[in-house]
C-alpha atoms as a PDB file:
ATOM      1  CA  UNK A   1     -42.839 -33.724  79.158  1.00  0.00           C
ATOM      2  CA  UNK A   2     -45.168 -32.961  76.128  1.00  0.00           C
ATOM      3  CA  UNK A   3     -44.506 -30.228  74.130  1.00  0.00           C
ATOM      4  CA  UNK A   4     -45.934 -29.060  70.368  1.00  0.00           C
ATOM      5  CA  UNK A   5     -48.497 -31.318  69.066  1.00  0.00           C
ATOM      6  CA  UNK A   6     -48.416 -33.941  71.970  1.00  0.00           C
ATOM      7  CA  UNK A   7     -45.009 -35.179  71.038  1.00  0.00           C
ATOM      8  CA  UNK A   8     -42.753 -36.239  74.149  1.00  0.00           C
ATOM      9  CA  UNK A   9     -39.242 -35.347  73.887  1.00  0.00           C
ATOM     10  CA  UNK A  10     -37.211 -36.714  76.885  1.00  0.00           C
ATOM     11  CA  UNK A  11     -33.432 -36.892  77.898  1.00  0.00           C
ATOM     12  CA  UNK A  12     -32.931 -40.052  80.180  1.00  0.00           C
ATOM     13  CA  UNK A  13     -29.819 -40.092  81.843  1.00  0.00           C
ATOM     14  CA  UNK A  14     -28.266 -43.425  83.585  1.00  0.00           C
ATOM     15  CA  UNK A  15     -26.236 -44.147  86.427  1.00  0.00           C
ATOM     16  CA  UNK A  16     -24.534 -47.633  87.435  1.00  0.00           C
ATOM     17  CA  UNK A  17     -24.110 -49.346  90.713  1.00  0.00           C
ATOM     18  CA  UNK A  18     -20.250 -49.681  91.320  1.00  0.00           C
ATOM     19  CA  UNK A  19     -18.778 -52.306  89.208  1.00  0.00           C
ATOM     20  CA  UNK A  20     -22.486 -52.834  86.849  1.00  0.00           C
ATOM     21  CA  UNK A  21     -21.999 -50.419  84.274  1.00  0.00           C
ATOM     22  CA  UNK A  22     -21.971 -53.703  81.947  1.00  0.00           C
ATOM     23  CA  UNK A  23     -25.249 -54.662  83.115  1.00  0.00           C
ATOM     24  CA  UNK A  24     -26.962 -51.539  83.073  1.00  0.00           C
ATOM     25  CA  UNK A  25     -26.136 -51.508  78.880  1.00  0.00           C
ATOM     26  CA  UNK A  26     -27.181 -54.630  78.750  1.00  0.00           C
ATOM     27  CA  UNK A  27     -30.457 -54.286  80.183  1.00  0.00           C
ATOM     28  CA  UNK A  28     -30.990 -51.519  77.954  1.00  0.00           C
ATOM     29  CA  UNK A  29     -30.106 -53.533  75.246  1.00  0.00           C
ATOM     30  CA  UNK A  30     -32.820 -55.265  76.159  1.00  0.00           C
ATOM     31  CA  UNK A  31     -35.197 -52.884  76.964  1.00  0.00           C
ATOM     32  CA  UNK A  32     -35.038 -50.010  74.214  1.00  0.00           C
ATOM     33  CA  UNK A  33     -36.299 -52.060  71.531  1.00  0.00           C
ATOM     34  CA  UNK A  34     -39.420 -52.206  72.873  1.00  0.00           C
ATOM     35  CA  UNK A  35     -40.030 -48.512  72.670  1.00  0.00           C
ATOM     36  CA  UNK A  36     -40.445 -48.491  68.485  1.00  0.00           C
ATOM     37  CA  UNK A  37     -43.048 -51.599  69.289  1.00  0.00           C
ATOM     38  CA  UNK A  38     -45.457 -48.499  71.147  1.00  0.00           C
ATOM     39  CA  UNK A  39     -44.821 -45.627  68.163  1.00  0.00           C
ATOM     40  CA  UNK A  40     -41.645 -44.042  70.251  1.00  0.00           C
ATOM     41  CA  UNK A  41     -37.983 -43.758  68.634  1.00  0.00           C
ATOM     42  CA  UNK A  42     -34.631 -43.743  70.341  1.00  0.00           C
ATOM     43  CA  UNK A  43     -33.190 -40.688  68.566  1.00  0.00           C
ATOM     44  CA  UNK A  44     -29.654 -41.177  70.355  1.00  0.00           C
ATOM     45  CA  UNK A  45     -27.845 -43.164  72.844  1.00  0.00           C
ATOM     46  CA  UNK A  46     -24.691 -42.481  73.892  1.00  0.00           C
ATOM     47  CA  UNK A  47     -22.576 -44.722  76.711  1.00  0.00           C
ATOM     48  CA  UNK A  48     -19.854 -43.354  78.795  1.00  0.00           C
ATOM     49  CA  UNK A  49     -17.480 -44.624  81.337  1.00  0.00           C
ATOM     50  CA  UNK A  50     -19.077 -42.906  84.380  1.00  0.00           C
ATOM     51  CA  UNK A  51     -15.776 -41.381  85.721  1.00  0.00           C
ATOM     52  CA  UNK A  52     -16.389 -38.126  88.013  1.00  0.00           C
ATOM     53  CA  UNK A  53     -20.026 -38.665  88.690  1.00  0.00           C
ATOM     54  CA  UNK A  54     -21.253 -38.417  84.927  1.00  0.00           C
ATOM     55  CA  UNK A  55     -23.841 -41.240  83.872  1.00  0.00           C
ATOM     56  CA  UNK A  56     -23.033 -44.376  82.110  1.00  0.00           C
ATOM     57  CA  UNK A  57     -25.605 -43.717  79.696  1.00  0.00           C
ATOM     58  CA  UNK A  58     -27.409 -40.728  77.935  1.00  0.00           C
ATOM     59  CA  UNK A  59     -30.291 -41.358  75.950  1.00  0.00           C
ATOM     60  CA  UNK A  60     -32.901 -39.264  73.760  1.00  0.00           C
ATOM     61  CA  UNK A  61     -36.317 -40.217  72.999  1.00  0.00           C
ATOM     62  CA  UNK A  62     -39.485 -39.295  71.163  1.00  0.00           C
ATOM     63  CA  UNK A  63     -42.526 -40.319  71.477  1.00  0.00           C
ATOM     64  CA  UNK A  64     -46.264 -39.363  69.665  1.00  0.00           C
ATOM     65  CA  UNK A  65     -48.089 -38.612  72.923  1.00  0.00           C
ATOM     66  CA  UNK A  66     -47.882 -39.185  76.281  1.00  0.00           C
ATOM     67  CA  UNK A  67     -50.194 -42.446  75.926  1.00  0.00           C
ATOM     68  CA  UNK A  68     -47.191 -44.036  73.790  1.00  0.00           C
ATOM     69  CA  UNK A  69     -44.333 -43.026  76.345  1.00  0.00           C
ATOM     70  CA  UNK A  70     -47.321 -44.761  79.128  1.00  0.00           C
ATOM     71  CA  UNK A  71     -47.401 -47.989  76.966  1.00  0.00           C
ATOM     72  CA  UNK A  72     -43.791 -48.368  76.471  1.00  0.00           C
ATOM     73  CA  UNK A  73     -43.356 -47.804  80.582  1.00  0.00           C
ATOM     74  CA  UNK A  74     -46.035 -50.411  81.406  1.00  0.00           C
ATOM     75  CA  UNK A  75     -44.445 -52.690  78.801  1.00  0.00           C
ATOM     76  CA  UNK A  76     -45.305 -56.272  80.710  1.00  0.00           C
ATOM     77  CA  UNK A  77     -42.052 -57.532  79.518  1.00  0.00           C
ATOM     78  CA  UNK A  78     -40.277 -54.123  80.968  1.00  0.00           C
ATOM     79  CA  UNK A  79     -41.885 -54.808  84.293  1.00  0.00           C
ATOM     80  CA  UNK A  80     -41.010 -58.023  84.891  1.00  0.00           C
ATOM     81  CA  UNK A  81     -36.903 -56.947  84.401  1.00  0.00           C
ATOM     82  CA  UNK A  82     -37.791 -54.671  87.428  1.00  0.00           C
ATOM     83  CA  UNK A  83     -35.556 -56.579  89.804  1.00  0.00           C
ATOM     84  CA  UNK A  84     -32.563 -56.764  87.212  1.00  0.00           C
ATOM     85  CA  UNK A  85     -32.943 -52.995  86.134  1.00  0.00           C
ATOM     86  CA  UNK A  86     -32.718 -52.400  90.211  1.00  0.00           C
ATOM     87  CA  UNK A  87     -29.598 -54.748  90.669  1.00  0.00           C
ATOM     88  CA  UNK A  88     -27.992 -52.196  87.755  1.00  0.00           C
ATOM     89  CA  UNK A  89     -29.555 -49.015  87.779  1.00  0.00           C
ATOM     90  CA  UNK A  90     -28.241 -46.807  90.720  1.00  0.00           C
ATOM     91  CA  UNK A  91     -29.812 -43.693  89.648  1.00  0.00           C
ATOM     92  CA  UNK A  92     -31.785 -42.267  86.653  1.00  0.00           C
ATOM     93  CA  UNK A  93     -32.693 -38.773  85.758  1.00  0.00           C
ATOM     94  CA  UNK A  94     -35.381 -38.280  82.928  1.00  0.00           C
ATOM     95  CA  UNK A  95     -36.595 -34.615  81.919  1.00  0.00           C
ATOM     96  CA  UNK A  96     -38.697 -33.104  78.679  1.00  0.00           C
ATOM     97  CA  UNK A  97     -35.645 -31.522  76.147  1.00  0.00           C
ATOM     98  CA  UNK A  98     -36.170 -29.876  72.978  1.00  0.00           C
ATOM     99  CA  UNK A  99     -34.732 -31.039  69.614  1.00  0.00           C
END
């Protein structure tokens, strides 16, 4: 996930339980703020309807370093969503990209 200089580039991408595409955005609504708080930057997010298997969500993120990207995951107040992330989030696929 770190490329150049240390910097982590990552594409996150989001699926929905049936019928809680509304609260998967909304967690992240809550959630991605939090990443600027540990030095990391949402460069994009994109939401979609989900129809023929796509995700509900696309996202793009850089961080400094992988200790920032760490932070941000360990985020107390992240954690403790854990149980309404799980009710939403039926899959998620997050891999190193280059932009």
């Amino acid at each position: 996930m770190t490329t150049d200089a240390g910097v982590v580039r990552l594409c996150c991408l989001l699926w929905a339980h049936p019928g809680r595409a509304d609260a998967l955005h909304a967690y992240e609504d809550r959630v991605l703020p939090w990443i600027a708080e540990h030095g990391g930057e949402v460069v994009h997010r994109a939401l979609a309807d989900g129809t023929d298997g796509h995700p509900h969500e696309v996202q793009l993120f850089r961080f400094p370093d992988r200790a920032a990207l760490d932070a941000y995951l360990r985020d107390p107040r992240r954690t403790a969503l854990s149980a309404e992330r799980d009710a939403a989030v039926a899959r998620t696929d997050l891999f190193p990209v280059r932009f």
